[in-house]
PDB file of N, CA and C in Angstrom:
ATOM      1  N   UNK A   1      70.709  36.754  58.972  1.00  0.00           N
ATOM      2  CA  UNK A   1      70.183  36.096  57.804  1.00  0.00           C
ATOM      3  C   UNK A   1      70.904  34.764  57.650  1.00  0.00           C
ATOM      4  N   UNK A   2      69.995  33.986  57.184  1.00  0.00           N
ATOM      5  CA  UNK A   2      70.871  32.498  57.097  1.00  0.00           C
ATOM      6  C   UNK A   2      70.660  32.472  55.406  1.00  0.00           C
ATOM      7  N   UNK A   3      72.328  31.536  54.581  1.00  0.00           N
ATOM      8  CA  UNK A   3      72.394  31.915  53.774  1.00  0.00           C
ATOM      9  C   UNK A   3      72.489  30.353  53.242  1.00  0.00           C
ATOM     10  N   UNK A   4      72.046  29.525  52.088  1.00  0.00           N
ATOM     11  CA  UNK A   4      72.401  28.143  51.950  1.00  0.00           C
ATOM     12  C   UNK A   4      73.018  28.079  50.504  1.00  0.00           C
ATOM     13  N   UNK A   5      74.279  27.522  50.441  1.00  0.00           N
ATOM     14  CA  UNK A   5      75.088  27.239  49.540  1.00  0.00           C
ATOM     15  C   UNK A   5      74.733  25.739  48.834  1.00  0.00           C
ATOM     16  N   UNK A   6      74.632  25.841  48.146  1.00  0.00           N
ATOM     17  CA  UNK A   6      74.662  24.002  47.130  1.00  0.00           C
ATOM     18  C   UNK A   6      75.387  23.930  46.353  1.00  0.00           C
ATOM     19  N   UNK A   7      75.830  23.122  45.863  1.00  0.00           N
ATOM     20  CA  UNK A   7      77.030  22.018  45.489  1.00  0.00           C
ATOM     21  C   UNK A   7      76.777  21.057  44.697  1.00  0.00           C
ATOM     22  N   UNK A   8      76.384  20.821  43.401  1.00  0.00           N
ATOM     23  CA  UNK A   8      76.465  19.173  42.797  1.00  0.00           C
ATOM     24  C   UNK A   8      76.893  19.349  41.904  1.00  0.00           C
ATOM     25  N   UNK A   9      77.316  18.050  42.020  1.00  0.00           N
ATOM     26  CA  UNK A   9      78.182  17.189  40.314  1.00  0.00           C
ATOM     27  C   UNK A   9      77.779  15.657  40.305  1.00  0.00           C
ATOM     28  N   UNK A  10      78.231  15.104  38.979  1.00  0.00           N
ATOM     29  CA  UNK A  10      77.480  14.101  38.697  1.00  0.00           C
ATOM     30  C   UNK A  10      78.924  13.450  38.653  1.00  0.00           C
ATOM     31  N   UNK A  11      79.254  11.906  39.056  1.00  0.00           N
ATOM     32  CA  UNK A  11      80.271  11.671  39.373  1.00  0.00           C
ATOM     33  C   UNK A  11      80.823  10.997  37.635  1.00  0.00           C
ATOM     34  N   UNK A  12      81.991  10.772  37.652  1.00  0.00           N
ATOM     35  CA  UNK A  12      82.147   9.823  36.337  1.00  0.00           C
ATOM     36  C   UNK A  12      81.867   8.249  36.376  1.00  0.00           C
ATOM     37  N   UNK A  13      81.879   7.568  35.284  1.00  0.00           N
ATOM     38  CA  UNK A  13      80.908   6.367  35.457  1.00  0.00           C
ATOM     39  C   UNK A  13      81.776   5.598  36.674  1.00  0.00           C
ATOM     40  N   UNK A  14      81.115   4.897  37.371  1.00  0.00           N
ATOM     41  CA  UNK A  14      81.163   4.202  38.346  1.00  0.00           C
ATOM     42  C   UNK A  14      82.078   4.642  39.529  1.00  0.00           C
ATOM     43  N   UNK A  15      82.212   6.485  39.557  1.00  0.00           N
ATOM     44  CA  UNK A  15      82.450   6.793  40.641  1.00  0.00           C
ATOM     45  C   UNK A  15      82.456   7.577  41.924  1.00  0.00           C
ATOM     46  N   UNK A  16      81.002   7.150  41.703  1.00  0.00           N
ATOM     47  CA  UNK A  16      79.865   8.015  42.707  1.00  0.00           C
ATOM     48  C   UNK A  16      80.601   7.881  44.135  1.00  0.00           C
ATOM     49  N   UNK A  17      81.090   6.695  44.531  1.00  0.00           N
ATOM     50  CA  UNK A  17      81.508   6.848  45.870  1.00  0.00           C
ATOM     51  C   UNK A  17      82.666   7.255  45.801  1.00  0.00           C
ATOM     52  N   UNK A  18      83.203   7.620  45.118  1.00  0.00           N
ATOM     53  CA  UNK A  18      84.467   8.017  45.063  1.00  0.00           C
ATOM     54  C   UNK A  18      84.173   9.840  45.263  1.00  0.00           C
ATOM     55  N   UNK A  19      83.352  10.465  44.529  1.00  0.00           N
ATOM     56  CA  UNK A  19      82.434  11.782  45.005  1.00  0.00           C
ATOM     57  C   UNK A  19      82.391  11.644  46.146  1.00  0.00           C
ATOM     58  N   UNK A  20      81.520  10.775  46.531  1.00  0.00           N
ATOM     59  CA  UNK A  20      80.993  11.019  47.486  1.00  0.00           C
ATOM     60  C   UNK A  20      81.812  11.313  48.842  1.00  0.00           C
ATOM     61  N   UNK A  21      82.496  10.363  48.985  1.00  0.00           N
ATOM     62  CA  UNK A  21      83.496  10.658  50.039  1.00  0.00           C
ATOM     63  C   UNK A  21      84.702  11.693  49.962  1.00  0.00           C
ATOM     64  N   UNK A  22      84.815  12.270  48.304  1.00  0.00           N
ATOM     65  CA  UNK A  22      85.926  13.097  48.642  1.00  0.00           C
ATOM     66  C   UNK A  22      85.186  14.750  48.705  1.00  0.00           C
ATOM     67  N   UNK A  23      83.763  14.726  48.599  1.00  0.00           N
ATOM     68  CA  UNK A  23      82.933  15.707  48.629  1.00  0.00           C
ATOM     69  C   UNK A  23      82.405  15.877  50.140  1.00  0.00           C
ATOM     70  N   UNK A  24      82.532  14.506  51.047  1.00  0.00           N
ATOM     71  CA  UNK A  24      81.932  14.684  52.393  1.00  0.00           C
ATOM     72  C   UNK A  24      83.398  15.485  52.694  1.00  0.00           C
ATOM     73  N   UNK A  25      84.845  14.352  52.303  1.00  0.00           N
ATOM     74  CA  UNK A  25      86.110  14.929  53.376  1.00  0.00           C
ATOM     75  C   UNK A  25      86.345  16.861  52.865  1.00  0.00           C
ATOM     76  N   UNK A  26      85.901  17.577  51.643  1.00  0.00           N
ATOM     77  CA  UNK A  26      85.962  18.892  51.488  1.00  0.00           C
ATOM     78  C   UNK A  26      85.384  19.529  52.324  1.00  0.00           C
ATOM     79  N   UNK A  27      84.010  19.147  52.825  1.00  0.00           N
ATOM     80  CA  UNK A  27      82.758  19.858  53.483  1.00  0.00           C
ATOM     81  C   UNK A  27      83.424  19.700  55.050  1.00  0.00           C
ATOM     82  N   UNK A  28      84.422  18.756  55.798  1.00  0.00           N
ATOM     83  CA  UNK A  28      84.422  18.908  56.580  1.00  0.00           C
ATOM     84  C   UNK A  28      85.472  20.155  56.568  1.00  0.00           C
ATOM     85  N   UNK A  29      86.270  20.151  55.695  1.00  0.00           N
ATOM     86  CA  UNK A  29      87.496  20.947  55.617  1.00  0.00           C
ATOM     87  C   UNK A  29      87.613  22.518  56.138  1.00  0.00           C
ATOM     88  N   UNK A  30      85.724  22.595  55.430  1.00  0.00           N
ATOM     89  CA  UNK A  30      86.056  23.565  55.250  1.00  0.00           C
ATOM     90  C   UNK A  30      86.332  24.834  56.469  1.00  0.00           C
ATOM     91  N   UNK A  31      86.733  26.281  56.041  1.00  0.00           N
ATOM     92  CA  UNK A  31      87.058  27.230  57.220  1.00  0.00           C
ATOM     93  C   UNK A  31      86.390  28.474  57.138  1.00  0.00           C
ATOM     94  N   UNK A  32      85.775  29.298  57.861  1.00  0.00           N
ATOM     95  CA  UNK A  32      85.025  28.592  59.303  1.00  0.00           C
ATOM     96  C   UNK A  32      83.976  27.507  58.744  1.00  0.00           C
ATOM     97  N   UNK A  33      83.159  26.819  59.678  1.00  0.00           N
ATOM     98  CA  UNK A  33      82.843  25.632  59.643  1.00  0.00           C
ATOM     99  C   UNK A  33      81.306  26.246  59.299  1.00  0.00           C
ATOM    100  N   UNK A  34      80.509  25.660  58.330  1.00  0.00           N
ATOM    101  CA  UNK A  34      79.087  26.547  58.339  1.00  0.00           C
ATOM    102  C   UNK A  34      78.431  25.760  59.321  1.00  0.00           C
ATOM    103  N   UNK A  35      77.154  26.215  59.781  1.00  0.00           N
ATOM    104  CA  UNK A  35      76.467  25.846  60.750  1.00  0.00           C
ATOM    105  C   UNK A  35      75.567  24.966  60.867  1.00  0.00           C
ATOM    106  N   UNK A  36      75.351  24.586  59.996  1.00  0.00           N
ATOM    107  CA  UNK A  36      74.839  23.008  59.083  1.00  0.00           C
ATOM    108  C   UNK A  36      75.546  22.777  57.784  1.00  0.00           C
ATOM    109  N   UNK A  37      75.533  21.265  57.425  1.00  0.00           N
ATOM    110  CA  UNK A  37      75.764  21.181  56.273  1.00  0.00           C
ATOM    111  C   UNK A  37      75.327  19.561  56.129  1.00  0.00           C
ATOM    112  N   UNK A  38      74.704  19.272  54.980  1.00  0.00           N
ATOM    113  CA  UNK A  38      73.993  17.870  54.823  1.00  0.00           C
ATOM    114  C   UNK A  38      74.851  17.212  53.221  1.00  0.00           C
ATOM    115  N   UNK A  39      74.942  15.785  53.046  1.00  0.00           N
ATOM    116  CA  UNK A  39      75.720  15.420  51.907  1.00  0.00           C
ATOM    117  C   UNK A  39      74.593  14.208  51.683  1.00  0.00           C
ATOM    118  N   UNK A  40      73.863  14.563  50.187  1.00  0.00           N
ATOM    119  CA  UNK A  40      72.696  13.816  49.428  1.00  0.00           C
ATOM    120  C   UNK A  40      73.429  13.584  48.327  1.00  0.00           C
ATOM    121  N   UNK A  41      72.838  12.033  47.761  1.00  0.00           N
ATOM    122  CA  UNK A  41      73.271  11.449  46.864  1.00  0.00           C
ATOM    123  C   UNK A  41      72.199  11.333  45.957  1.00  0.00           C
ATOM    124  N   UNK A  42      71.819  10.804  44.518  1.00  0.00           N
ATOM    125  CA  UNK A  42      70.804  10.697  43.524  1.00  0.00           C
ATOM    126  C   UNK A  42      71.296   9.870  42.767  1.00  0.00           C
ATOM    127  N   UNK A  43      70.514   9.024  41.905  1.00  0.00           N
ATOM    128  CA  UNK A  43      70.688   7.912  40.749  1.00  0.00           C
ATOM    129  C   UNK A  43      71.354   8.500  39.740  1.00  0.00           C
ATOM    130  N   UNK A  44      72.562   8.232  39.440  1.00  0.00           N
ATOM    131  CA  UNK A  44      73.027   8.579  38.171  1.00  0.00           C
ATOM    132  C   UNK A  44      74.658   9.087  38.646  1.00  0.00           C
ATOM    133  N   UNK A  45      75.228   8.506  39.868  1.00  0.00           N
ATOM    134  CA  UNK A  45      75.946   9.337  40.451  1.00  0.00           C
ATOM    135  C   UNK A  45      76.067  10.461  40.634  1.00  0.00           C
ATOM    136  N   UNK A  46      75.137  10.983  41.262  1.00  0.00           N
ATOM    137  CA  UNK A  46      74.818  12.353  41.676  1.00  0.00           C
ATOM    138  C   UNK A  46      75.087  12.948  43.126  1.00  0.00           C
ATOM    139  N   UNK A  47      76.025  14.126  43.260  1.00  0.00           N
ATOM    140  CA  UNK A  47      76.130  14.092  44.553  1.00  0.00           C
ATOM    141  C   UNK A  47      75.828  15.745  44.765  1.00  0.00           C
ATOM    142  N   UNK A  48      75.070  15.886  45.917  1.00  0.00           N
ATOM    143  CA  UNK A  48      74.653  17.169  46.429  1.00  0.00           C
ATOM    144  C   UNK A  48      74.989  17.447  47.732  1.00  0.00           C
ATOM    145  N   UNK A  49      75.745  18.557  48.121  1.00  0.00           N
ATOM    146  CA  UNK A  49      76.290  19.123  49.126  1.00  0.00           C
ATOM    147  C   UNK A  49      75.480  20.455  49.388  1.00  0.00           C
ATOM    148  N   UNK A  50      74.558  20.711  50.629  1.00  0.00           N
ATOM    149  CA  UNK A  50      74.044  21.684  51.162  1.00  0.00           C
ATOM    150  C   UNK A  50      74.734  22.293  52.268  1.00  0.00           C
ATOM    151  N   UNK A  51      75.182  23.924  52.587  1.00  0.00           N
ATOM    152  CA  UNK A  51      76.003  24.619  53.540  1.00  0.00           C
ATOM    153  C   UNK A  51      75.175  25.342  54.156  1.00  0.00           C
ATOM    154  N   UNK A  52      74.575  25.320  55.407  1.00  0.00           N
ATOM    155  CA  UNK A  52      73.965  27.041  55.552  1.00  0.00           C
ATOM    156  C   UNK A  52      75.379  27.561  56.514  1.00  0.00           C
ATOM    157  N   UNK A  53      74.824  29.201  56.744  1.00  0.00           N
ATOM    158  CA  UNK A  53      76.013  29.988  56.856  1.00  0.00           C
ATOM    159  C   UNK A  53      74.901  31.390  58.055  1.00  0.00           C
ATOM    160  N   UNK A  54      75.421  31.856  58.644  1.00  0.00           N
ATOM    161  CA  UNK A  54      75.239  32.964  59.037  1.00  0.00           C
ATOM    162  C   UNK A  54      75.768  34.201  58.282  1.00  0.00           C
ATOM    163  N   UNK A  55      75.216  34.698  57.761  1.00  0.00           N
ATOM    164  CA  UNK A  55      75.764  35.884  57.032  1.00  0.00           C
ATOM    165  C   UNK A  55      74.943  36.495  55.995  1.00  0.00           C
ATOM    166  N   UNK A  56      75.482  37.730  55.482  1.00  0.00           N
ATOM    167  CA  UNK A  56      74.940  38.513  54.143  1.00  0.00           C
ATOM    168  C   UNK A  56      74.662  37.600  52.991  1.00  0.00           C
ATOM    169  N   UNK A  57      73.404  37.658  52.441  1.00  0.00           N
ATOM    170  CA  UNK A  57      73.603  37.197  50.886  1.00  0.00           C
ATOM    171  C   UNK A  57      74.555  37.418  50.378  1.00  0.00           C
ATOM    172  N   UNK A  58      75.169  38.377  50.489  1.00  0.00           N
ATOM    173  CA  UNK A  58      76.631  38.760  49.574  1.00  0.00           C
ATOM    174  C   UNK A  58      77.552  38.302  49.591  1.00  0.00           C
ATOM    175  N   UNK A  59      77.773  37.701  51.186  1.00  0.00           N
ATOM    176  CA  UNK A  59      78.779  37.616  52.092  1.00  0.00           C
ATOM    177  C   UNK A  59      79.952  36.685  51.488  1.00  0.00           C
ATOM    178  N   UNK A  60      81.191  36.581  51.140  1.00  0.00           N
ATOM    179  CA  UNK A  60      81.693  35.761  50.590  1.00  0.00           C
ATOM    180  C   UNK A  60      82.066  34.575  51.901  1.00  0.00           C
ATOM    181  N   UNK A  61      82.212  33.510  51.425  1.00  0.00           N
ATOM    182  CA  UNK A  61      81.437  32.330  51.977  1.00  0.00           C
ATOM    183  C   UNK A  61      82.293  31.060  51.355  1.00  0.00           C
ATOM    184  N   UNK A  62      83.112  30.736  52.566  1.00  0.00           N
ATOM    185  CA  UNK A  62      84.113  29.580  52.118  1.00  0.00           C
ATOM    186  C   UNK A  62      83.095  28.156  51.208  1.00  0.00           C
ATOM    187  N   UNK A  63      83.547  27.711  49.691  1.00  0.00           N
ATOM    188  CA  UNK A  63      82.935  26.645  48.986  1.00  0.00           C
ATOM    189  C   UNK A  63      83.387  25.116  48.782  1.00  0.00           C
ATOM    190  N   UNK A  64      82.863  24.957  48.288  1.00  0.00           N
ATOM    191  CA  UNK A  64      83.807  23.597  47.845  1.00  0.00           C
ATOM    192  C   UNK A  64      84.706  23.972  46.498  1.00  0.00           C
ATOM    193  N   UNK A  65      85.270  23.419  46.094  1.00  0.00           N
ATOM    194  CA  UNK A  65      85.909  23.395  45.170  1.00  0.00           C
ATOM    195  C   UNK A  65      85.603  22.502  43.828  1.00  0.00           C
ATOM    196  N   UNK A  66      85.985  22.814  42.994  1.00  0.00           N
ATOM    197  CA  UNK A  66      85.580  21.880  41.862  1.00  0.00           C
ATOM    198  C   UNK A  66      86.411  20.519  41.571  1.00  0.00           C
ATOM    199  N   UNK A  67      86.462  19.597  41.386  1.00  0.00           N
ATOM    200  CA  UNK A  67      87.062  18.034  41.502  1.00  0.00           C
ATOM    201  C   UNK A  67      87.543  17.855  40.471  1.00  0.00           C
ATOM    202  N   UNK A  68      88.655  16.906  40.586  1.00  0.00           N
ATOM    203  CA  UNK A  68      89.674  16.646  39.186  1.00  0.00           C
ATOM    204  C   UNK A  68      88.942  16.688  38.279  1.00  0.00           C
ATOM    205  N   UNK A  69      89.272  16.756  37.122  1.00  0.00           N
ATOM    206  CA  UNK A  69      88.117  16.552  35.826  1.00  0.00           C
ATOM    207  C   UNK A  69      87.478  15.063  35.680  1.00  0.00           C
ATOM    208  N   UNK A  70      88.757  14.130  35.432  1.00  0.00           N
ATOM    209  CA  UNK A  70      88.548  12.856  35.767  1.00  0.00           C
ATOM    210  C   UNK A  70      87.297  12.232  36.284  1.00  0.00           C
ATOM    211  N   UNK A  71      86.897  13.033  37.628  1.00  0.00           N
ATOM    212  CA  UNK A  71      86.139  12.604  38.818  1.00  0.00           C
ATOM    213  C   UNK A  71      84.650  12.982  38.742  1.00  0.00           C
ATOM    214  N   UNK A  72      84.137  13.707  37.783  1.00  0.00           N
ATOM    215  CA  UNK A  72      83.285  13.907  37.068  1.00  0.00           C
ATOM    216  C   UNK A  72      82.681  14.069  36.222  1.00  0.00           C
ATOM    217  N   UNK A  73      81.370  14.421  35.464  1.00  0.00           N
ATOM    218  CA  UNK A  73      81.160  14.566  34.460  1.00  0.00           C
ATOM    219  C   UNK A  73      80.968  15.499  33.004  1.00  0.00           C
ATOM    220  N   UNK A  74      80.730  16.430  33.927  1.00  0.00           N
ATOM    221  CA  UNK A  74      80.671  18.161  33.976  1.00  0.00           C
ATOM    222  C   UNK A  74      81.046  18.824  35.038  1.00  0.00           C
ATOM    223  N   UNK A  75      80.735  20.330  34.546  1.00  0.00           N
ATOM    224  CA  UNK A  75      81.279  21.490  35.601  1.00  0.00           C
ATOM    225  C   UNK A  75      80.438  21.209  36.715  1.00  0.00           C
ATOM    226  N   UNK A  76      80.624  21.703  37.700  1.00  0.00           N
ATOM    227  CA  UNK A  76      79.889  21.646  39.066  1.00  0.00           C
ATOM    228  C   UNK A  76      78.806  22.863  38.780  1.00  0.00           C
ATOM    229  N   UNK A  77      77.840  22.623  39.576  1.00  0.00           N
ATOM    230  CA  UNK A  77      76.385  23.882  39.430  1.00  0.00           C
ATOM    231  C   UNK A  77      76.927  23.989  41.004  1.00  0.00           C
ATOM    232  N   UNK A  78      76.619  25.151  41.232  1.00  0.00           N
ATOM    233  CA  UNK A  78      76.198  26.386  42.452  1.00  0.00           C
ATOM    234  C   UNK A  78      75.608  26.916  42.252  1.00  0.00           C
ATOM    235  N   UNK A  79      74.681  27.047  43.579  1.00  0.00           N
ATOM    236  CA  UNK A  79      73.644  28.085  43.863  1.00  0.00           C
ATOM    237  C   UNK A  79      73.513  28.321  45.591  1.00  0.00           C
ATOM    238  N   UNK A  80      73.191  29.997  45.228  1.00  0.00           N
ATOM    239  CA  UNK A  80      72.871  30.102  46.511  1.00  0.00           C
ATOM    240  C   UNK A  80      71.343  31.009  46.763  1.00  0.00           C
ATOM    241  N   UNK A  81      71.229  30.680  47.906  1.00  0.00           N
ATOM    242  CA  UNK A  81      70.072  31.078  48.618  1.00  0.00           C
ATOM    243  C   UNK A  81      69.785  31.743  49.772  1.00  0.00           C
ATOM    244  N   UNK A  82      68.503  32.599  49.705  1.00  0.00           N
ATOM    245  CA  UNK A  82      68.209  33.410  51.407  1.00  0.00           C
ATOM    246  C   UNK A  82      67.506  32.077  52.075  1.00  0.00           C
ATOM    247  N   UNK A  83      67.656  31.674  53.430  1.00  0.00           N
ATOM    248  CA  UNK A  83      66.476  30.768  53.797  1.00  0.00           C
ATOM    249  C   UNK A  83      65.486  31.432  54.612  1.00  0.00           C
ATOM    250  N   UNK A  84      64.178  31.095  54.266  1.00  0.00           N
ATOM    251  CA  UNK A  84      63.026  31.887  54.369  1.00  0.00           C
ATOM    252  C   UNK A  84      62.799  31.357  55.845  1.00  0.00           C
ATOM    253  N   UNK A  85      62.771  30.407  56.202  1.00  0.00           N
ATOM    254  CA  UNK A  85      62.607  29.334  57.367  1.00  0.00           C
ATOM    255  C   UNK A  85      61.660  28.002  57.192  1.00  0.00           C
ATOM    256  N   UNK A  86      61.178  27.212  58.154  1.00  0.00           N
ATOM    257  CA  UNK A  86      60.414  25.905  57.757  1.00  0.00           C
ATOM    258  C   UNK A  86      59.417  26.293  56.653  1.00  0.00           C
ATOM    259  N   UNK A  87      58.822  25.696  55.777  1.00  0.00           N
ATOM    260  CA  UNK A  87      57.974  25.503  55.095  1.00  0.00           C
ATOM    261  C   UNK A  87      56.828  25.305  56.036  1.00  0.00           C
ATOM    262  N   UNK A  88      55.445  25.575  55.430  1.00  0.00           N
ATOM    263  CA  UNK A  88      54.191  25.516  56.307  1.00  0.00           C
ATOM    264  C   UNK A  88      53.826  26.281  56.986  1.00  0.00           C
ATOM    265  N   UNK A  89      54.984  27.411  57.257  1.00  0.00           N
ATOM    266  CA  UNK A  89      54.369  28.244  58.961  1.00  0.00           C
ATOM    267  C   UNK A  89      54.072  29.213  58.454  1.00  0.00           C
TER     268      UNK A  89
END
């Protein structure tokens, strides 16, 4: 089963790239390494981190972590997911 983890927070004012890059250097960090992982940005300093994973829905599943307070605006949202496979087929 492939399992996809998400990740966003909205950065504090004017420091979306400052997210951004300390949200790419976590994702590389992390251990074991998931088997994809993509880093999307949105208007408003918005940053979204996608993980997929081999494993159980259940499966506990190395995350990101949540960022100084400072460094954002609110709490971070997570969610996770089964992936069904491509869309269309």
């Amino acid at each position: 089963m492939t399992v996809a983890l998400m990740w966003e927070a909205r950065a504090a004012q004017g420091r979306g790239g400052e997210l951004l890059e300390w949200a790419g250097a976590r994702t590389a960090e992390l251990s074991p390494k998931p088997s994809r992982s993509e880093l999307l940005r949105a208007p408003q300093d918005r940053v979204l981190v996608l993980t997929w994973w081999e494993a159980g829905y259940d499966d506990r599943l190395p995350e990101l972590p949540e960022p100084d307070a400072g460094l954002i605006t609110r709490a971070v949202h997570r969610w996770r997911f089964e992936s069904l496979g491509p869309a269309g087929g």
